[in-house]
Protein backbone atom coordinates (compact mmCIF):
# COMPACT_ATOMS: atom_id res chain seq x y z
CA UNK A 1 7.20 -17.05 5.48
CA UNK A 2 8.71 -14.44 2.97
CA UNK A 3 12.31 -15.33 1.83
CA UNK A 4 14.61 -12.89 -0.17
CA UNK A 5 15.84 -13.91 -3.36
CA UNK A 6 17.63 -10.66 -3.96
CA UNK A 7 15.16 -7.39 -3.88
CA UNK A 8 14.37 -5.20 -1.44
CA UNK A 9 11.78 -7.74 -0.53
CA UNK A 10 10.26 -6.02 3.02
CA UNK A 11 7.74 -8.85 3.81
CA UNK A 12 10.46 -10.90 2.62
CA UNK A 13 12.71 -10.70 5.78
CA UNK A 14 14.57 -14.07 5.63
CA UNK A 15 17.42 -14.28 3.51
CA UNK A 16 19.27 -17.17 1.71
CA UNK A 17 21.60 -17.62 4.14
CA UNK A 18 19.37 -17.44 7.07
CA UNK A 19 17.01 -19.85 5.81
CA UNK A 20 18.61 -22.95 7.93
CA UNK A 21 18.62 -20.63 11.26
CA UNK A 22 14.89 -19.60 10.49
CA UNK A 23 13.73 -23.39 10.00
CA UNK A 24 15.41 -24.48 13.53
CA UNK A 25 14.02 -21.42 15.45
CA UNK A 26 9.95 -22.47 13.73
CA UNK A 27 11.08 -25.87 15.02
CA UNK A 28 11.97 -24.65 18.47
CA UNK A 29 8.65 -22.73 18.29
CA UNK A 30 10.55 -19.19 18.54
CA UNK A 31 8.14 -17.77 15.49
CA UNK A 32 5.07 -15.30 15.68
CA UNK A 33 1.42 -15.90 13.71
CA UNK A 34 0.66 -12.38 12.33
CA UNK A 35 -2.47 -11.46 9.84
CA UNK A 36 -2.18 -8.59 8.06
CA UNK A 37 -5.41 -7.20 6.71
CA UNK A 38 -6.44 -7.47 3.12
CA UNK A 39 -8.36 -4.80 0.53
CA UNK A 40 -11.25 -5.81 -1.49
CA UNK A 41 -12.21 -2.71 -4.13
CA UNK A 42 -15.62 -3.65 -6.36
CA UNK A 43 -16.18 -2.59 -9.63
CA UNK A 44 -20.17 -1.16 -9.59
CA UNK A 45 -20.31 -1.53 -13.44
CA UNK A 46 -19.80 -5.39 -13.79
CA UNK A 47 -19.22 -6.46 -10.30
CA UNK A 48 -15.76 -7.61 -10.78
CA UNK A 49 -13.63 -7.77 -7.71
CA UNK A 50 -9.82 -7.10 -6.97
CA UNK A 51 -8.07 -8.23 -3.69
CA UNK A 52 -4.82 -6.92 -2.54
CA UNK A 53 -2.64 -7.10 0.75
CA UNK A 54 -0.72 -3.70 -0.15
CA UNK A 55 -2.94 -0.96 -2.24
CA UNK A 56 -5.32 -0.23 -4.57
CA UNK A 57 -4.20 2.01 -7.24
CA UNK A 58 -6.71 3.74 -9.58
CA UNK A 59 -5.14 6.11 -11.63
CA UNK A 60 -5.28 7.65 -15.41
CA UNK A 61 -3.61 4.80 -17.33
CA UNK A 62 -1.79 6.16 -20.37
CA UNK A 63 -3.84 9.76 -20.06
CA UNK A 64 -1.95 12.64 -20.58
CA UNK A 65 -3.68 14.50 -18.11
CA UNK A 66 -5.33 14.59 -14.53
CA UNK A 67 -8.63 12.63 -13.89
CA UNK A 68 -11.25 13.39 -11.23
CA UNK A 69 -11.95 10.95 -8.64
CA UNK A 70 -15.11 11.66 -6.18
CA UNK A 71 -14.24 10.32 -2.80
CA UNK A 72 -16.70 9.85 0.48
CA UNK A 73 -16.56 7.44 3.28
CA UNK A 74 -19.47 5.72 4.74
CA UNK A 75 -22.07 7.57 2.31
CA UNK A 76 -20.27 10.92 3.22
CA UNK A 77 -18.75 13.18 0.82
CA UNK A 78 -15.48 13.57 1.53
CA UNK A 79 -13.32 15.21 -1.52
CA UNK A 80 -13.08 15.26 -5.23
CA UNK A 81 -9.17 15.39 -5.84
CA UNK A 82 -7.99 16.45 -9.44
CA UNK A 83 -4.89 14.31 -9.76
CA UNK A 84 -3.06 11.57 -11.53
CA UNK A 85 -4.79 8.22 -9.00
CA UNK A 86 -5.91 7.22 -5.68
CA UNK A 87 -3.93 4.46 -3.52
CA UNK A 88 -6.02 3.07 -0.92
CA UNK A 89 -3.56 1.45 1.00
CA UNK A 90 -3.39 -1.39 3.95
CA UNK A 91 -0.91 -0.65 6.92
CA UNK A 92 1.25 -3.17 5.09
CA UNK A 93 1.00 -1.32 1.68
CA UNK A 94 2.51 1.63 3.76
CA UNK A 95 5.91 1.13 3.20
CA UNK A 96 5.27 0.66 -0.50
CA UNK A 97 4.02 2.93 -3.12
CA UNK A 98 1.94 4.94 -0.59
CA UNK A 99 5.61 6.04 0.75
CA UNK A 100 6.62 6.76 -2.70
CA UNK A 101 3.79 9.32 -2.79
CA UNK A 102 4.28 11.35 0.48
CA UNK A 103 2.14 8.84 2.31
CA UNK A 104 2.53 7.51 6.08
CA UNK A 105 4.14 4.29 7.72
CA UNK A 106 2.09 2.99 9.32
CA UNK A 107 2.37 0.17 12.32
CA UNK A 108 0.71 -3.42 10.90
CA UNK A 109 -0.92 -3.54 14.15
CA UNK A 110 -3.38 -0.37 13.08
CA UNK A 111 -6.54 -1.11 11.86
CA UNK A 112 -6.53 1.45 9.17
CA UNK A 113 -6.87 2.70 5.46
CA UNK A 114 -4.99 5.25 3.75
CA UNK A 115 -6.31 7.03 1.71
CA UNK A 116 -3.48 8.97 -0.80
CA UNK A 117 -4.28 10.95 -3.78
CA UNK A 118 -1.40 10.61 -6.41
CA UNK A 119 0.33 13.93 -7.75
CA UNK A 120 -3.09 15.97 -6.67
CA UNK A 121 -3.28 19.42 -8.74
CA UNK A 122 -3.55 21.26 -5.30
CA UNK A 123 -1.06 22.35 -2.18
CA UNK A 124 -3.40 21.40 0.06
CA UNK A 125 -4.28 17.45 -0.46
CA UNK A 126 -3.16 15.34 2.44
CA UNK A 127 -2.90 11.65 2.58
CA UNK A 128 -6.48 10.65 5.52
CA UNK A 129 -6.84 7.41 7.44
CA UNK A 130 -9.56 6.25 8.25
CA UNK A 131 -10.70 3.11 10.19
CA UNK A 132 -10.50 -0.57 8.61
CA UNK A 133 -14.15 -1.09 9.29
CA UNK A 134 -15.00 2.02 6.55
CA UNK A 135 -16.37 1.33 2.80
CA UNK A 136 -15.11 4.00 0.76
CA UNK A 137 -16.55 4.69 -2.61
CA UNK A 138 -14.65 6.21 -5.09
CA UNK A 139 -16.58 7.50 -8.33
CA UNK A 140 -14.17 8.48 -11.46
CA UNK A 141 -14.28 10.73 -13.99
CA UNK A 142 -12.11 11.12 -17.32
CA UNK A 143 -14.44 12.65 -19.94
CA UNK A 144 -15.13 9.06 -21.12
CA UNK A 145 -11.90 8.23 -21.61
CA UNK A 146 -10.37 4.95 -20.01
CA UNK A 147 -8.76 4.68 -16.68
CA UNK A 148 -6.83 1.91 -15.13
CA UNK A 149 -7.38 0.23 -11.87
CA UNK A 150 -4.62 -2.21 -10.28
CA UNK A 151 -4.14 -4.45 -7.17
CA UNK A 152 -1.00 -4.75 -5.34
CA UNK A 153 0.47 -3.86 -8.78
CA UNK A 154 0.01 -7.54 -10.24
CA UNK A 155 -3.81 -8.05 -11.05
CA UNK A 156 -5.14 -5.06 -13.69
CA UNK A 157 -7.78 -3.49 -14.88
CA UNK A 158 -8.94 -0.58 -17.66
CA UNK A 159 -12.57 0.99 -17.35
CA UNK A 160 -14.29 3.39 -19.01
CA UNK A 161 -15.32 5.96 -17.16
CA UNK A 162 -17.46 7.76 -15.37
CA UNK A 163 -16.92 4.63 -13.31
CA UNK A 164 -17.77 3.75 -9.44
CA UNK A 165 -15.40 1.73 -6.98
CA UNK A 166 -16.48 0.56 -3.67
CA UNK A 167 -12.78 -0.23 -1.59
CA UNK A 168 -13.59 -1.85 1.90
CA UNK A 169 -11.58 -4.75 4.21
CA UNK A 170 -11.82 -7.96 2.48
CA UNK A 171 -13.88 -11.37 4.82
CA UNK A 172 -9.97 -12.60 5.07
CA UNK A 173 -6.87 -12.03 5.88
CA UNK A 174 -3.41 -13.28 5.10
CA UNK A 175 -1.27 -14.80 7.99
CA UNK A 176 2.82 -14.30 8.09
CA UNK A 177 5.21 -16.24 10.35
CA UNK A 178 7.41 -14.14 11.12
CA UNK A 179 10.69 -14.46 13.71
CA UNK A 180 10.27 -13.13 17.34
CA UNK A 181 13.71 -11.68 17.27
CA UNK A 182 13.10 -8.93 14.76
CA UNK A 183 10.33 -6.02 15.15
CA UNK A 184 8.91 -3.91 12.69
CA UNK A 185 10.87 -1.06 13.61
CA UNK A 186 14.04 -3.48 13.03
CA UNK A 187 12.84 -3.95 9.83
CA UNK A 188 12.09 -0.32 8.25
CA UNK A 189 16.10 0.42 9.27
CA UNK A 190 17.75 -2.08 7.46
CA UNK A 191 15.66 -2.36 4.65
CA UNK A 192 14.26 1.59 3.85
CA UNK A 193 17.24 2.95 6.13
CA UNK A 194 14.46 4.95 8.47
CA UNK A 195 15.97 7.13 10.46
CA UNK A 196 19.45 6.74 9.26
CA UNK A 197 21.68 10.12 9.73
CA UNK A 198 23.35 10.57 6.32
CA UNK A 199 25.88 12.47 7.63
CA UNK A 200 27.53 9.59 9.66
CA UNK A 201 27.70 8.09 5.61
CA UNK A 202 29.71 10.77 3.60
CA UNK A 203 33.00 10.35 1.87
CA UNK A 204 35.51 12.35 3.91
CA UNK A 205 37.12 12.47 0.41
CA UNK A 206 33.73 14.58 -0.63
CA UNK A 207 34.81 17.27 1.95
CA UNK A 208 38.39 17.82 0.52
């Protein structure tokens, strides 16, 4: 159970001054169980592992330009996108920095992967899903130089590359209480104001 101490905070949906009406209604039993899937992205050089519950980011660090990343999906080539990273991103990581990059929201009750190139050097890249059940190998490329892996933005990484990443669903996955009154939907309006008309918000003082 997520409580909000003061940021935006989207898994967070409790605030301080709900916390006493939350606690009766998991009393009364009026609380849902649900499990959000989790990433797991391997390291082929020196097996390390990285688990996160939003995205994997692997991107060119402190580069001043863009890095190659090979992409294919099941042993299938899929693309090679010149650009600034790769998020690889659970439905829950949706609403995070996938969004900030032109990415999808999806529904935490799709078993999915995103798959969103960051700042690709192209007009035609596209964020892809693809099911949760895929492995998805990533190989990168930076002339040598080191790039920068991250999970959930927290737990980091910098590689030299050519380097090879193998992203897939992780054995577990993390479970939320969360309160049967408010949906998902409920959620993405008051905290990323989806959907909101911002013409019902302007200053009549603006149109002067």
């Amino acid at each position: 159970l997520g409580v909000n101490l003061g940021k935006l905070g989207f898994l967070a949906e409790v605030s301080t001054d709900e916390i006493q009406q939350c606690i009766d209604d998991i009393i009364q039993g009026n609380y849902k169980i649900e499990e959000r899937m989790v990433l797991e992205a391997k390291c082929l050089s020196d097996n390390s592992l990285f688990y996160a519950l939003n995205e994997i980011v692997i991107d060119k660090g402190a580069l001043p330009r863009v890095i190659e990343l090979e992409t294919s999906v099941n042993g299938d080539y899929m693309v090679t996108y010149s650009a600034d990273g790769i998020i690889l991103n659970t439905p829950t990581g949706s609403t995070a920095y996938s969004l900030a990059s032109g990415g999808p929201i999806v529904s935490p009750q799709c078993n999915v992967i995103t798959i969103n190139p960051i700042a690709p050097h192209t007009l035609s890249a596209r964020p892809v899903i693809v099911p949760d059940t895929s492995q998805i190998k990533v190989t990168v490329n930076a002339d040598g130089k080191d790039a920068h892996i991250t999970a959930d933005g927290q737990l980091e990484k910098f590689f030299t590359t050519p380097a090879e990443f193998i992203i897939r669903m992780a054995d577990y996955t993390i479970k939320l209480v969360k309160r049967k009154k408010r949906t998902y939907f409920d959620l993405l309006r008051t905290k990323l104001q989806w959907g909101r008309d911002i013409r019902m918000s302007r200053n009549p003082e603006l149109d002067k």
